[in-house]
Protein backbone atom coordinates (compact mmCIF):
# COMPACT_ATOMS: atom_id res chain seq x y z
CA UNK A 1 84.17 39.72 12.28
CA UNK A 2 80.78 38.75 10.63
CA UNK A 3 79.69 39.93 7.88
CA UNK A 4 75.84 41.13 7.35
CA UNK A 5 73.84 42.03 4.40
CA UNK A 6 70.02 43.19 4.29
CA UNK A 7 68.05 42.23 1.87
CA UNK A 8 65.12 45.11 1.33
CA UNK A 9 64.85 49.00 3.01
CA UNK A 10 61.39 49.33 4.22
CA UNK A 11 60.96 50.76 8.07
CA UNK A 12 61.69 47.69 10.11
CA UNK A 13 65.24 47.59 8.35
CA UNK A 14 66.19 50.77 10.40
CA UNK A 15 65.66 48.26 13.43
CA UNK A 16 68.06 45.76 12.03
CA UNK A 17 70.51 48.67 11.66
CA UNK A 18 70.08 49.45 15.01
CA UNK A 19 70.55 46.04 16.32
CA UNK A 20 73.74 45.07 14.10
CA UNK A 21 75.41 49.03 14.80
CA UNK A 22 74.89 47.66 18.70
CA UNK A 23 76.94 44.64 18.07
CA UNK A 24 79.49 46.47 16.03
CA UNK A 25 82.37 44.72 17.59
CA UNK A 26 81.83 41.47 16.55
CA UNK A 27 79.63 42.36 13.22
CA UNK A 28 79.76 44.35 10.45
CA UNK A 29 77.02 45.42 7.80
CA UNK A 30 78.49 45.39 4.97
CA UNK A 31 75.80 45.73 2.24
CA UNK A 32 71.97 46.39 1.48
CA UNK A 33 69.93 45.41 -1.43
CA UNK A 34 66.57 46.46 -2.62
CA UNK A 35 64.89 46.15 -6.05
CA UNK A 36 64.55 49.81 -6.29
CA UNK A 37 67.43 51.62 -6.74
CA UNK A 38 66.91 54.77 -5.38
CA UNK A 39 65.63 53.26 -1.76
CA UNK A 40 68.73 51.08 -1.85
CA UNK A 41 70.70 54.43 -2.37
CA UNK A 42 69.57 56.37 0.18
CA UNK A 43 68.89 53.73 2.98
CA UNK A 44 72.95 53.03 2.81
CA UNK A 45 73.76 56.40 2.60
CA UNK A 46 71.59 57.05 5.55
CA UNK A 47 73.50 53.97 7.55
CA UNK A 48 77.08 54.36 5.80
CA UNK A 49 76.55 50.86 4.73
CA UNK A 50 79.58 50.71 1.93
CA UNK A 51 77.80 48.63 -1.06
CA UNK A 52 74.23 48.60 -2.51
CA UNK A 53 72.80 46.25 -4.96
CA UNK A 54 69.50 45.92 -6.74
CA UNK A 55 70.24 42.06 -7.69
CA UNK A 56 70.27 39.04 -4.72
CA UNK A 57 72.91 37.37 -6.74
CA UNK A 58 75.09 39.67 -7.64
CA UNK A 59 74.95 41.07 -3.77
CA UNK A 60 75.72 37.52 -2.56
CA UNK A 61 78.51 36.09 -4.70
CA UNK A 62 80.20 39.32 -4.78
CA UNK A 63 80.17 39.91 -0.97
CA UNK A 64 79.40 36.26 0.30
CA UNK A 65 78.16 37.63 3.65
CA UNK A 66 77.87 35.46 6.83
CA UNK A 67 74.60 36.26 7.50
CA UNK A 68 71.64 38.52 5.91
CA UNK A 69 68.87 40.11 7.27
CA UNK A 70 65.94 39.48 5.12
CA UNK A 71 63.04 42.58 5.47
CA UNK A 72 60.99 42.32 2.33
CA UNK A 73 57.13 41.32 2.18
CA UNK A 74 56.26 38.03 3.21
CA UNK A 75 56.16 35.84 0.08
CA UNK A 76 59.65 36.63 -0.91
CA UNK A 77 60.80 35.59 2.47
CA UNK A 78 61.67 31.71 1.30
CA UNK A 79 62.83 31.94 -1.79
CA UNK A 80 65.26 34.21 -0.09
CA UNK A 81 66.85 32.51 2.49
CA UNK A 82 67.42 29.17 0.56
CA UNK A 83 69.34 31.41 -1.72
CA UNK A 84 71.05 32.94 1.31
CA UNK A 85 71.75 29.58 2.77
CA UNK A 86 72.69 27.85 -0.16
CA UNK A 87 75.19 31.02 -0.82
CA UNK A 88 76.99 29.82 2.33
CA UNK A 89 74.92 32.33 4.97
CA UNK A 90 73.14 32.05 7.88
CA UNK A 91 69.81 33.96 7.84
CA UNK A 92 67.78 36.23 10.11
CA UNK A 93 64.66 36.78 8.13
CA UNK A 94 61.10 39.05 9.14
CA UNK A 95 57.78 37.61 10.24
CA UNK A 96 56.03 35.72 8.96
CA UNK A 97 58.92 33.65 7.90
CA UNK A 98 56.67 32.09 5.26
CA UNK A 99 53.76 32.47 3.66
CA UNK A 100 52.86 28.17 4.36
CA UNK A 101 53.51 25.43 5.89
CA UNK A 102 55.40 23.59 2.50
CA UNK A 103 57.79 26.85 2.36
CA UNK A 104 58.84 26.94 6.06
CA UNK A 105 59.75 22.92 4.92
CA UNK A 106 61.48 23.55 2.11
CA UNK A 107 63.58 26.26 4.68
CA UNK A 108 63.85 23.37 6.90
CA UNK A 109 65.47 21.17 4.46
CA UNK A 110 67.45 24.00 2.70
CA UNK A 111 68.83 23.96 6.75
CA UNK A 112 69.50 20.36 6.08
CA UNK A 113 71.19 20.14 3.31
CA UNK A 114 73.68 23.31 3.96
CA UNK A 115 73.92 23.36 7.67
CA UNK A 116 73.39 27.20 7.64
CA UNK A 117 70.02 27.84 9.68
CA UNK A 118 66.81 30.52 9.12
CA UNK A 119 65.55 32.27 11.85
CA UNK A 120 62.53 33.82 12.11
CA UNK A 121 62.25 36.88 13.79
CA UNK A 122 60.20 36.32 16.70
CA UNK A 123 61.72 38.89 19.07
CA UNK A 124 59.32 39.18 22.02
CA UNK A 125 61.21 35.89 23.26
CA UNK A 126 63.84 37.69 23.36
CA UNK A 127 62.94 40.50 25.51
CA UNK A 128 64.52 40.35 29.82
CA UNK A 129 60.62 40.62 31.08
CA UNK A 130 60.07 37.43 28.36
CA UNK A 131 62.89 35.45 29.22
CA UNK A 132 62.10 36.05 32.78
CA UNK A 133 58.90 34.40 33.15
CA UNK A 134 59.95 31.70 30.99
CA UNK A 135 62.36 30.43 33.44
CA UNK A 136 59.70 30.80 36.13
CA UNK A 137 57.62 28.44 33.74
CA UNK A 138 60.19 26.19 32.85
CA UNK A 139 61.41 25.39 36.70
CA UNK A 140 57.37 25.59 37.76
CA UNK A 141 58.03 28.09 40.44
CA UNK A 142 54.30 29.43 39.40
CA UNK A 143 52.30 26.28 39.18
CA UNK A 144 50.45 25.01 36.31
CA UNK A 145 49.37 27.09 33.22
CA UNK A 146 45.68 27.05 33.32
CA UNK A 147 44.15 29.99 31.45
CA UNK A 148 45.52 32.50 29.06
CA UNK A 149 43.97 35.77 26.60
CA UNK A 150 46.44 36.59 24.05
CA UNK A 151 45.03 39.64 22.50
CA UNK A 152 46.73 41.81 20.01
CA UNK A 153 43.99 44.49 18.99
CA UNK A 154 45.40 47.40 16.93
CA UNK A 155 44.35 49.77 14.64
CA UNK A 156 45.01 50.08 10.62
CA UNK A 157 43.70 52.74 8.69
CA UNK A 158 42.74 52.34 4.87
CA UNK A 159 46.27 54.15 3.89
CA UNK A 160 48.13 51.20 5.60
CA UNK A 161 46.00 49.04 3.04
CA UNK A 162 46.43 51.24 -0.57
CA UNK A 163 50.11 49.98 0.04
CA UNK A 164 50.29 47.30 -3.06
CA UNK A 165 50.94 43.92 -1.36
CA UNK A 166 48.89 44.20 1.54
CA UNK A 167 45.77 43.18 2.16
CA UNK A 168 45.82 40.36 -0.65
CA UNK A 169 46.14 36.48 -0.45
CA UNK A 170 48.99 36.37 -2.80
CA UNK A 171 51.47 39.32 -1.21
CA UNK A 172 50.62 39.38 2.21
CA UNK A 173 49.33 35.47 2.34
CA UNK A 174 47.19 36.59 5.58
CA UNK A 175 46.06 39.38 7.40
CA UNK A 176 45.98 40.57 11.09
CA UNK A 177 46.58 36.80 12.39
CA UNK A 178 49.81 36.56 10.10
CA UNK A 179 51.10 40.41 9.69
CA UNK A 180 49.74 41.45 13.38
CA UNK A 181 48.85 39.32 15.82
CA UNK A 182 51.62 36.84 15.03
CA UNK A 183 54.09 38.01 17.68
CA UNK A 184 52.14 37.34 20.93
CA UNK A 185 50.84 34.67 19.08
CA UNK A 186 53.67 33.25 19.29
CA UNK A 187 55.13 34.59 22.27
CA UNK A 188 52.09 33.32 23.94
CA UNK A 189 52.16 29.41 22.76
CA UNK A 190 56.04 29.59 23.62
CA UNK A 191 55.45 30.11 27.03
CA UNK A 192 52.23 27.94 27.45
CA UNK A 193 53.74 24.48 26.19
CA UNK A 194 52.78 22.75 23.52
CA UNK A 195 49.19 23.29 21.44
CA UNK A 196 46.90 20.94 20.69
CA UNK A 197 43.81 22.03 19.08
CA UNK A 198 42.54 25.17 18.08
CA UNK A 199 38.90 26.57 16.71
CA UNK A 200 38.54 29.46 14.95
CA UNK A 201 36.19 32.50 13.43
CA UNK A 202 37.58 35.56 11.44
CA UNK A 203 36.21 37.96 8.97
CA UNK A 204 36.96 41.41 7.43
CA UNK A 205 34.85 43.95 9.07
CA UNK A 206 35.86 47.71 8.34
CA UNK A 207 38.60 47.02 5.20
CA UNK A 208 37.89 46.06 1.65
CA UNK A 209 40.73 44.04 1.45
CA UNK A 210 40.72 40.05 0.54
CA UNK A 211 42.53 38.59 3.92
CA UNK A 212 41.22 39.04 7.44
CA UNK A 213 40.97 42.17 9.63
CA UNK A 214 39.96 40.04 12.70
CA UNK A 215 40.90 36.85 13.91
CA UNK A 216 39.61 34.43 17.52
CA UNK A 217 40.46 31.47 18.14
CA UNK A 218 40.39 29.02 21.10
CA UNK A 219 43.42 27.03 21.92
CA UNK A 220 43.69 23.67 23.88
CA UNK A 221 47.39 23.09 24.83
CA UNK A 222 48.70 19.69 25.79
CA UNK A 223 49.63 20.40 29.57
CA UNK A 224 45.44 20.95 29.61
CA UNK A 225 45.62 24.69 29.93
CA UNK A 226 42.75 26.94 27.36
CA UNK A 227 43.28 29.81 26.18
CA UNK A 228 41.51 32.50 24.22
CA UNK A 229 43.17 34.80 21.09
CA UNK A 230 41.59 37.90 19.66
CA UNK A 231 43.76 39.67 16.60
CA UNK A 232 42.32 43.04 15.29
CA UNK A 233 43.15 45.85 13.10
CA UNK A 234 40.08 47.60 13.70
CA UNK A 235 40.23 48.34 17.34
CA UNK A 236 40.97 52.27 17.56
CA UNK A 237 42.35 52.06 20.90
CA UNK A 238 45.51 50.02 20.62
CA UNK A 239 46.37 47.34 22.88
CA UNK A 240 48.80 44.31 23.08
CA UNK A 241 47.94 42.39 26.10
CA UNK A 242 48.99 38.65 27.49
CA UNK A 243 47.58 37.70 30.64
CA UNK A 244 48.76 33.65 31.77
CA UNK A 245 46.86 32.25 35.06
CA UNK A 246 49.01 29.46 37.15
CA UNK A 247 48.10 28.02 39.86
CA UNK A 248 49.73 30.09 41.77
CA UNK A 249 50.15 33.55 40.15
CA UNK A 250 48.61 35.58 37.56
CA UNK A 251 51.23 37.13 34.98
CA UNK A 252 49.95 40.04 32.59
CA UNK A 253 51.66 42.22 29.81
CA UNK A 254 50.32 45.40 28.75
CA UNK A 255 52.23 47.70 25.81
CA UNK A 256 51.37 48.27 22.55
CA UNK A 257 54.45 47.22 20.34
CA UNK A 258 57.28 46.56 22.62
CA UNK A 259 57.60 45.61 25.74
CA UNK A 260 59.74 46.86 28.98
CA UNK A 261 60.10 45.71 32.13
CA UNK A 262 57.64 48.37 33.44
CA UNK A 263 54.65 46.26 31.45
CA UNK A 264 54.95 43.76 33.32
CA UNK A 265 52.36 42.55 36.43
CA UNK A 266 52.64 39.56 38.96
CA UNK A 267 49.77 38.93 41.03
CA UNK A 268 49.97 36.55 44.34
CA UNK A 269 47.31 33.97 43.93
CA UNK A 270 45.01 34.23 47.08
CA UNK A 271 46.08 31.11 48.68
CA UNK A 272 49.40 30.78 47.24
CA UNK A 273 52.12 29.76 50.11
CA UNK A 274 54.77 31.25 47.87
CA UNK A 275 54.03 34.91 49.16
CA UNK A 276 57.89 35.08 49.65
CA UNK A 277 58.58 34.33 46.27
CA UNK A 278 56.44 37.24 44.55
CA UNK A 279 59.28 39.84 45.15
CA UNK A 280 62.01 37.24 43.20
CA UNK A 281 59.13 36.81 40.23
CA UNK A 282 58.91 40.68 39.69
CA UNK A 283 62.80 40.96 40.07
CA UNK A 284 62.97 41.37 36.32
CA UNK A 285 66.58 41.34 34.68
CA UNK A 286 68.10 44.46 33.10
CA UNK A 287 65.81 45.37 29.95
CA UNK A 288 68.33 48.28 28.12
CA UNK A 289 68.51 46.45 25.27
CA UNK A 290 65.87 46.19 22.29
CA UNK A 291 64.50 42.99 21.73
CA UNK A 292 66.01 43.16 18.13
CA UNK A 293 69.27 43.21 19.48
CA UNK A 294 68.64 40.41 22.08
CA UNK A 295 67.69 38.26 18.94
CA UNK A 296 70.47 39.12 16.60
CA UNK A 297 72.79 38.33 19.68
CA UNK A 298 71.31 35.10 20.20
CA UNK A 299 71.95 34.57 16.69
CA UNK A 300 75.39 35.66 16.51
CA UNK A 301 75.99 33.15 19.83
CA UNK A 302 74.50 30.32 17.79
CA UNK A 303 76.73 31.12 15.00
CA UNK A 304 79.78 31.15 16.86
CA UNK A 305 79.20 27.60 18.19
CA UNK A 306 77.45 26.13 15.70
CA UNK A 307 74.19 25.25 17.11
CA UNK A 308 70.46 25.78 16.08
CA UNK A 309 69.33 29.06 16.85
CA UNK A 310 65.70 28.95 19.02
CA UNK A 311 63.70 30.42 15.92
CA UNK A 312 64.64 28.17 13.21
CA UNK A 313 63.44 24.55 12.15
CA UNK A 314 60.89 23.33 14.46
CA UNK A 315 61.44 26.35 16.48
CA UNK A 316 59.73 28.60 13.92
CA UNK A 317 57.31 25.67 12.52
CA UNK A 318 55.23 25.71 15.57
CA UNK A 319 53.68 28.79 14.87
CA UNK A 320 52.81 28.99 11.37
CA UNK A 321 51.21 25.79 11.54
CA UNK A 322 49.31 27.50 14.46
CA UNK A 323 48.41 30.22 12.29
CA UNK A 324 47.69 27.58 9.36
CA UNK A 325 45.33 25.84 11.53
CA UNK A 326 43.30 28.97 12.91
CA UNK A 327 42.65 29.78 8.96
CA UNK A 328 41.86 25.91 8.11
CA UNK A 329 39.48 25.98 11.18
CA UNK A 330 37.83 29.48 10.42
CA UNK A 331 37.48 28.69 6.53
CA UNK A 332 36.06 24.79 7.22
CA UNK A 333 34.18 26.11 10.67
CA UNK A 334 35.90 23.05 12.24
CA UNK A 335 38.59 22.24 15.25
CA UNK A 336 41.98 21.50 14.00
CA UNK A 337 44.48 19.29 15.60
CA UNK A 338 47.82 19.69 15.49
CA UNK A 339 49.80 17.81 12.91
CA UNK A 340 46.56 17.52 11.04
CA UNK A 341 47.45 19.54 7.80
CA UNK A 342 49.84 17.45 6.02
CA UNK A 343 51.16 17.56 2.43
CA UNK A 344 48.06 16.92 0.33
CA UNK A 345 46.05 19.40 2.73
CA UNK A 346 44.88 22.48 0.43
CA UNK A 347 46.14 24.65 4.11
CA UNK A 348 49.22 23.59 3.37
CA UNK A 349 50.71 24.99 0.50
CA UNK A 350 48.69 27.84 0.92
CA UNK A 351 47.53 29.50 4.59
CA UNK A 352 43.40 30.00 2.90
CA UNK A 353 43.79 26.68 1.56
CA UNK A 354 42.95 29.05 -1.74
CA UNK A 355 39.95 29.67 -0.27
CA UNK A 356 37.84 33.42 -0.25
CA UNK A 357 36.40 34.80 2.79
């Protein structure tokens, strides 16, 4: 039986819950911790979760989990799951994973040097409708990727903001491109292949906050496809939509946070001579279970043979130093290549290269 802890009691920790109560027969959540004490009380008697701690330490010597669920804000996220890993646990840990490029490295070789892993939660990969069309992609039953829009535009009020760490450089180390727009983000340059180059513009237009409120960005990949991002938080009617042109087939997503089967389009293209195969793309596997759960599986697989989960190392690299690049672009109001922003970059020990906007 594996043992879980989570490490902070906000709202998406009640997903975790969820997720690990769904694999109860092969897991088993065994403590929480939180800095404050009276949310670490309540959230595990809420759950029945048997132990509560206010102190990382203390939670991890005394329980030595398996693997911990890490749900705080985003610039606690590394420090975390070193500790974690270097306790002797494996690691499912909230976006963004990081808050720059030199933490998700020091993760990497924390995964090195203890041979426990950190994965980030990217869960729309994990979804059936996801997994589907990536295994359409992958065998190039649709043709070539030549044109995507990637568009997460949502709505925050000035509430969301009074919370303390959002909204600032130094809690929240981004805005709508890292808090928001990060999943299809990455769900999107998953399924594309490979990027190459990326120019971007973003601004804060209806928050007084320090970080972004909207993000674009144009993306070159390597297979030649473009595509097009737009990340908002100032868009009142909410939308998350992916729509990926092949050559022979146009695939679009429509939802707002999650995704089900139902979301999904296929389109024919009009001189495709696959019109046999459009009934196979739309026959979408079963979609019952929450993407959460999907990923914590996956996780609990990897653990159980000892190999790399998809999110971790290199797997959950790509996208911050997607995300790194769109603010080095937007800030300089230059392109910027992959593999560009190395160690003695400013972007890379910090996502606004401690820049203002």
């Amino acid at each position: 039986m594996t043992k879980i802890a989570i490490i902070g009691t906000g709202g998406i920790a009640r997903s975790h819950v969820d997720a690990i109560q769904h694999e109860a027969h092969r897991a088993e959540l065994v403590a929480a911790m939180d800095i404050r004490e009276d949310a670490v009380q309540v959230f595990c008697k809420q759950h029945q979760i048997p132990a509560a701690y206010t102190n990382v330490t203390e939670m991890l010597s005394r329980e030595q989990p398996d693997l911990v669920h890490i749900c705080t804000p985003p610039t606690s996220h590394a420090e975390l799951s070193i500790a974690c890993m270097q306790a002797g646990a494996w690691v499912l840990c909230e976006k963004p994973l990081t808050a720059s490029l030199q933490e998700v490295d020091a993760i990497i070789h924390a995964e090195q040097e203890t041979g426990k892993f950190t994965s980030s939660v990217y869960q729309w990969r994990f979804g059936a409708g996801g997994g589907h069309l990536k295994q359409l992609v992958e065998d190039d039953a649709l043709g070539r990727p030549l044109l995507g829009i990637c568009q997460t535009t949502w709505y925050r009020d000035d509430a969301y903001y009074a919370v303390p760490w959002r909204g600032t450089w130094q809690h929240e180390a981004g805005g709508c491109s890292m808090g928001h727009g990060i999943h299809a983000m990455d769900f999107f340059l998953w399924m594309y292949g490979p990027w190459a180059e990326v120019t971007a513009k973003m601004n804060h237009l209806n928050h007084d906050i320090e970080v972004e409120d909207v993000s674009l960005a144009l993306v070159n990949f390597e297979n030649g496809a473009m595509g097009s991002i737009i990340n908002s938080v100032v868009s009142p009617r909410q939308e998350s939509y992916i729509r990926m042109d092949f050559v022979d087939a146009t695939v679009e997503m429509k939802h707002l946070y999650a995704y089900k089967n139902k979301d999904w389009t296929y389109s024919l293209a009009p001189t495709s001579a696959k019109a046999e195969l459009l009934k196979t793309w739309q026959n979408l596997p079963d979609d019952s279970l929450s993407p959460h759960t999907a990923q914590l599986q996956h996780v609990l697989n990897c653990m159980e043979t000892q190999t790399q989960p998809m999110t971790s190392g290199a797997g959950a690299r790509m996208t911050l130093e997607f995300i790194a690049s769109m603010y080095k672009s937007a800030f300089t109001g230059q392109s910027v290549k992959r593999g560009s922003i190395r160690q003695d970059d400013p972007f890379y020990s910090a996502m606004n290269g401690s820049m203002t906007l």
